[in-house]
N, C-alpha and C. Protein backbone atom coordinates (compact mmCIF):
# COMPACT_ATOMS: atom_id res chain seq x y z
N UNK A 1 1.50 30.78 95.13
CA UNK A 1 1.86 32.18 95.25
C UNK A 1 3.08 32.30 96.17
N UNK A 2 3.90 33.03 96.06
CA UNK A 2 5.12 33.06 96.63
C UNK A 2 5.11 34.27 98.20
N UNK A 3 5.94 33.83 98.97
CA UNK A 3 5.77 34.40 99.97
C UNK A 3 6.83 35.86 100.27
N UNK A 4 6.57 36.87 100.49
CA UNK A 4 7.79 37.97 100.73
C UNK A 4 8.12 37.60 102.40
N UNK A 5 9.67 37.32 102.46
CA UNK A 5 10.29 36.79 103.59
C UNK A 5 10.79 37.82 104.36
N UNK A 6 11.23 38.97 103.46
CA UNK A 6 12.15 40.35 104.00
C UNK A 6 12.15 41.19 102.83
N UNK A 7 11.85 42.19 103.06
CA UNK A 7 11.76 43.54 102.29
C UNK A 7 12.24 44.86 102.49
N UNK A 8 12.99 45.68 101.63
CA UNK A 8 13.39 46.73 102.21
C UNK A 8 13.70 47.35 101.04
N UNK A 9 12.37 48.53 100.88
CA UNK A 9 12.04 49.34 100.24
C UNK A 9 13.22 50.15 99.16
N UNK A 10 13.21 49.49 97.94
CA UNK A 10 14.16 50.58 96.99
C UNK A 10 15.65 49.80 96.94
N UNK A 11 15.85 48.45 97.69
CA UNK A 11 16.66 47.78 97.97
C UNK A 11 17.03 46.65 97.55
N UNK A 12 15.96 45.68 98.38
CA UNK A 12 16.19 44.37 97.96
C UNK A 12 14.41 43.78 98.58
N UNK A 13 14.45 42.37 98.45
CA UNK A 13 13.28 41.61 98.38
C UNK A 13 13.86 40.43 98.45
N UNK A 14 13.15 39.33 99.69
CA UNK A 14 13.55 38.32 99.37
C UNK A 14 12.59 37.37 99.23
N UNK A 15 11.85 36.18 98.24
CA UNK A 15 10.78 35.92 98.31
C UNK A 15 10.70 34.55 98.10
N UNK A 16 10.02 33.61 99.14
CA UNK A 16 9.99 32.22 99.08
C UNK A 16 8.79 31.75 98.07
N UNK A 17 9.28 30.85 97.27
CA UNK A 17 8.53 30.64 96.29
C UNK A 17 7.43 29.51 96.23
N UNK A 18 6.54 29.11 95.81
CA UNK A 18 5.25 27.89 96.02
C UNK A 18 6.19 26.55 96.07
N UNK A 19 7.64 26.76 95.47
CA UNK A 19 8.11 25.47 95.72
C UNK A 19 8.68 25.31 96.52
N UNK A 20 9.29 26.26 97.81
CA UNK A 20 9.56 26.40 98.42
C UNK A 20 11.20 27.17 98.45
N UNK A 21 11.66 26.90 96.96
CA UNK A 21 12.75 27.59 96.75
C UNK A 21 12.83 29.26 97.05
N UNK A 22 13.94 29.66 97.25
CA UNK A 22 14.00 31.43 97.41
C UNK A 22 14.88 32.23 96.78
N UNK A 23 14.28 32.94 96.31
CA UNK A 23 15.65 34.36 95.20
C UNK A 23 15.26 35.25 96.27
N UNK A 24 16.41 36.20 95.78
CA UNK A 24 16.87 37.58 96.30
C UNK A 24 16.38 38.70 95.23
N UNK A 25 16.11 39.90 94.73
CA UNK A 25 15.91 40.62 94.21
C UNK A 25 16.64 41.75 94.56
N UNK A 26 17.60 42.40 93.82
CA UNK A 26 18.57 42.59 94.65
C UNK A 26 18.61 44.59 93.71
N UNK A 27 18.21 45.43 94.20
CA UNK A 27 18.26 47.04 92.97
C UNK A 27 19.74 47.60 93.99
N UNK A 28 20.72 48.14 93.07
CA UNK A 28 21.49 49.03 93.21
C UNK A 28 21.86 49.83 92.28
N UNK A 29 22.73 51.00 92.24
CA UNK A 29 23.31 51.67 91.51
C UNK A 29 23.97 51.26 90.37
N UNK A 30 24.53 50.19 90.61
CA UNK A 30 24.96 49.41 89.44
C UNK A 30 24.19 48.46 88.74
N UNK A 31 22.88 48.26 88.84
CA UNK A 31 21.94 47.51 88.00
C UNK A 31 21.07 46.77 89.13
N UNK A 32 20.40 45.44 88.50
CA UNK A 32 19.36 44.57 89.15
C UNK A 32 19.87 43.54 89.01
N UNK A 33 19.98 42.65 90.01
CA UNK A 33 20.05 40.95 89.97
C UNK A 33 19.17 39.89 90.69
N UNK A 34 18.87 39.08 90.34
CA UNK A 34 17.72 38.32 91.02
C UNK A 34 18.93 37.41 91.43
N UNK A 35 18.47 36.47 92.32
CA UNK A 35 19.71 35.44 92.83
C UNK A 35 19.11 34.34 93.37
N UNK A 36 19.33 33.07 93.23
CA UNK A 36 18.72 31.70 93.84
C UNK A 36 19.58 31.85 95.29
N UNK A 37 18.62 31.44 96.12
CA UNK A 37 19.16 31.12 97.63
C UNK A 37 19.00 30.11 97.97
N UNK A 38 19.94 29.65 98.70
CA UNK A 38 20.54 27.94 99.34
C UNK A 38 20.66 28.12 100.81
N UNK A 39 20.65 27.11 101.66
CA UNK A 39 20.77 27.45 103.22
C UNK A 39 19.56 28.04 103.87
N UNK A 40 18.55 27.45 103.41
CA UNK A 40 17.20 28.60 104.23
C UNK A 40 17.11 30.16 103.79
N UNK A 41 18.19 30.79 102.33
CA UNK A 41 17.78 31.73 102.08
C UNK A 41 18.98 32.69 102.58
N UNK A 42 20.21 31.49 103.31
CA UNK A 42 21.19 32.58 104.01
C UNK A 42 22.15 32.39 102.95
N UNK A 43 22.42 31.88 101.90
CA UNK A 43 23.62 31.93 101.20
C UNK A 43 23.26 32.03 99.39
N UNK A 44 23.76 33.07 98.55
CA UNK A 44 23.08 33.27 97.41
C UNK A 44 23.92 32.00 96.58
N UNK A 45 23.38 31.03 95.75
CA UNK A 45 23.94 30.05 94.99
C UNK A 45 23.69 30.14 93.82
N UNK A 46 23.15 30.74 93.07
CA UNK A 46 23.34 31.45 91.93
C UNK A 46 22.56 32.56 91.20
N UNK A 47 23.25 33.40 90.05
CA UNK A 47 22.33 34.01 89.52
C UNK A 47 21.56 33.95 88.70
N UNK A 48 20.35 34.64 88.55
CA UNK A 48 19.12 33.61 87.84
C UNK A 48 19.53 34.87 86.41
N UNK A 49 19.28 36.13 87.04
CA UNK A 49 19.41 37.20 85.90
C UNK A 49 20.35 38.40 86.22
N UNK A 50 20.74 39.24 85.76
CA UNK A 50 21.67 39.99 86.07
C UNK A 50 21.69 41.41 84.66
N UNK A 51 21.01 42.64 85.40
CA UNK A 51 21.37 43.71 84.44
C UNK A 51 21.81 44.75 84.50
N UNK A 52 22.94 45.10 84.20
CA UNK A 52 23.77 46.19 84.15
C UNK A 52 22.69 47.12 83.88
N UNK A 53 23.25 48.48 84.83
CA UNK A 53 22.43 49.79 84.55
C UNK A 53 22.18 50.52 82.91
N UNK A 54 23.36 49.50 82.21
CA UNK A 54 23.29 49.54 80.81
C UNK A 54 22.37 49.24 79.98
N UNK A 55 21.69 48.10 80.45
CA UNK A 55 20.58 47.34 80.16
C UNK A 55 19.01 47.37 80.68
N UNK A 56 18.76 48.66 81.35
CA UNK A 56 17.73 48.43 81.84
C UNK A 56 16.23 48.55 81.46
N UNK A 57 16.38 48.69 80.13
CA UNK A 57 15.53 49.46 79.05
C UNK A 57 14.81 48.00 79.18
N UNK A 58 15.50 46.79 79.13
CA UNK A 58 15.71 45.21 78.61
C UNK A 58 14.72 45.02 80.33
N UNK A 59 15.22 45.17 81.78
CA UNK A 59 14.14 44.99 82.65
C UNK A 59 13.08 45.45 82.64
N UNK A 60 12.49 47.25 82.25
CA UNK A 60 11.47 47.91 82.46
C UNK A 60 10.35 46.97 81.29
N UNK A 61 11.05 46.55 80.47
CA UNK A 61 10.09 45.93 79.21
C UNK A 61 9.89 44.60 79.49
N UNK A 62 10.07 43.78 80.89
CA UNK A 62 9.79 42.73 81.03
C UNK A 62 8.92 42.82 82.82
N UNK A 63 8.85 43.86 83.22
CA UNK A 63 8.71 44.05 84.47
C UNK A 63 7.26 44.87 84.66
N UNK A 64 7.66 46.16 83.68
CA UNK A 64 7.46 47.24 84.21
C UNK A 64 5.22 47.23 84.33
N UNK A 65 4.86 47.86 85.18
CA UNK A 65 3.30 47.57 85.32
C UNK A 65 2.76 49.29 84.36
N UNK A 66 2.29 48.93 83.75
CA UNK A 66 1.41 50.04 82.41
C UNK A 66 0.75 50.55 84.00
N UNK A 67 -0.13 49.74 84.44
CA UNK A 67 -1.08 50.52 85.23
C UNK A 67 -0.76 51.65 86.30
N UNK A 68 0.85 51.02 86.42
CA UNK A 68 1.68 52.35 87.75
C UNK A 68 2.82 52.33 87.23
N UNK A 69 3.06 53.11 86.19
CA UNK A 69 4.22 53.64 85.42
C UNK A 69 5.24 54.14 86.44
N UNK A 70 4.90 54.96 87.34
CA UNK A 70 6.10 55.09 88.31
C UNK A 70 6.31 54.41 89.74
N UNK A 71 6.20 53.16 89.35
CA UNK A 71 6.05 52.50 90.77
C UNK A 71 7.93 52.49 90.24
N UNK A 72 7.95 51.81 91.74
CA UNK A 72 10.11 51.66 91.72
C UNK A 72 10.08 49.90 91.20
N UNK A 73 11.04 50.39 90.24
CA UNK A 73 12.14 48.85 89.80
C UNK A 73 11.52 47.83 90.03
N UNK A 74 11.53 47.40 91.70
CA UNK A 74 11.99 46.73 93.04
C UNK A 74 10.55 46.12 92.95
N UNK A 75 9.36 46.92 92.72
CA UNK A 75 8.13 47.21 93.23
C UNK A 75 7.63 46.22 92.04
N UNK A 76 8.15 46.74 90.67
CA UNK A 76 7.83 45.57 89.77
C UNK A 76 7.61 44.84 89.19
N UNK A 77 9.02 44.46 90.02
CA UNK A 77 9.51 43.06 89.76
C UNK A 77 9.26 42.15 90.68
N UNK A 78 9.32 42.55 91.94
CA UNK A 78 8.39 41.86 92.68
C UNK A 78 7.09 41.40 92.55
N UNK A 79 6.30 41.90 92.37
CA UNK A 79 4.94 42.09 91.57
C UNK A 79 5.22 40.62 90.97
N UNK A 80 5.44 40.92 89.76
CA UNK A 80 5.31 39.77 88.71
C UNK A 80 6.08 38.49 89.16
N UNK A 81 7.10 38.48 89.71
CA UNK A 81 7.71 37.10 90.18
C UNK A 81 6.94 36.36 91.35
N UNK A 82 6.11 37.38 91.98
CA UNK A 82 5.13 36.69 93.29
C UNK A 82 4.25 35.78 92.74
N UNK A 83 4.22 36.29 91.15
CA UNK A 83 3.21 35.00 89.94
C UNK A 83 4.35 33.75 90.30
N UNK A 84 5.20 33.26 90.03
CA UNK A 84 6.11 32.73 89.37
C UNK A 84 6.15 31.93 90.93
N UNK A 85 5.96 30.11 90.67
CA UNK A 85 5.80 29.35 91.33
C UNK A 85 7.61 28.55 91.75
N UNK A 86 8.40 28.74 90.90
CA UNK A 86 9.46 27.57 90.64
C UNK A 86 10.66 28.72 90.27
N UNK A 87 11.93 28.77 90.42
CA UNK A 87 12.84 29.43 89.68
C UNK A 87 12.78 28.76 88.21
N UNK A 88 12.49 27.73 87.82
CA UNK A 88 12.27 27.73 86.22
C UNK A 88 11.68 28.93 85.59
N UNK A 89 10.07 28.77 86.16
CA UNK A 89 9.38 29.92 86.28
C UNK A 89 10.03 31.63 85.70
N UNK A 90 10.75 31.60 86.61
CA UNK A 90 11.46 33.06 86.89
C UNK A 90 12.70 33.23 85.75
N UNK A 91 13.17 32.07 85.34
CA UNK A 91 14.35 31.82 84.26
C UNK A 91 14.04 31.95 82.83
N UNK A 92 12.26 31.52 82.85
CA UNK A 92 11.48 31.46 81.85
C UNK A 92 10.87 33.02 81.62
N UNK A 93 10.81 34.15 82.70
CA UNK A 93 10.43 35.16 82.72
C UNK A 93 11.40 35.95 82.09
N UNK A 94 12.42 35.87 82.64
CA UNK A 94 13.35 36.28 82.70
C UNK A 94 14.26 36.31 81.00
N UNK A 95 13.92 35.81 80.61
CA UNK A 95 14.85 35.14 79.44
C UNK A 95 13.78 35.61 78.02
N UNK A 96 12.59 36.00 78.24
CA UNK A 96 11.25 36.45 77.62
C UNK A 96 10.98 35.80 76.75
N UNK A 97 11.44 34.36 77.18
CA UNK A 97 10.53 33.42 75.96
C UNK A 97 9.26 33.36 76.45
């Protein structure tokens, strides 16, 4: 199970994973990006997913929880990646095979 390292509500999320690896979860105005972290989590080294506010029809249908229809974005997606042991994991979520 993955650990939440830093959180800030409606924002971002940062969450260490069972393998010890860490993404960023990152909500703004201009869309959602998840991000692999390098350096203990201080430097983002790549992006895992990335969706334009264009696309978000494409996150809510891979994210979104039936049981709390209006929970936020952030709320989740967090949620479901706290499943997700490995950034494979999350690449594999992510990608909806």
């Amino acid at each position: 199970m993955a650990e939440v390292i830093s959180y800030k509500p409606g924002a971002y999320c940062q969450l260490k994973l069972a393998s010890r690896e860490r993404v960023l979860i990152s909500c703004a105005q201009t869309g959602i990006k998840i991000k692999k972290l390098g350096l203990g989590g201080l430097i983002p080294t790549k992006t895992i997913a990335d969706w334009p506010v264009s696309r978000l029809e494409e996150t809510i249908s891979i994210f979104a929880d039936e049981g709390n229809p209006s929970q936020h974005p952030l709320e989740a997606i967090k949620n479901k990646l706290m499943t997700c042991s490995s950034i494979r994991d999350i690449e594999h979520l992510c990608s909806g095979r």
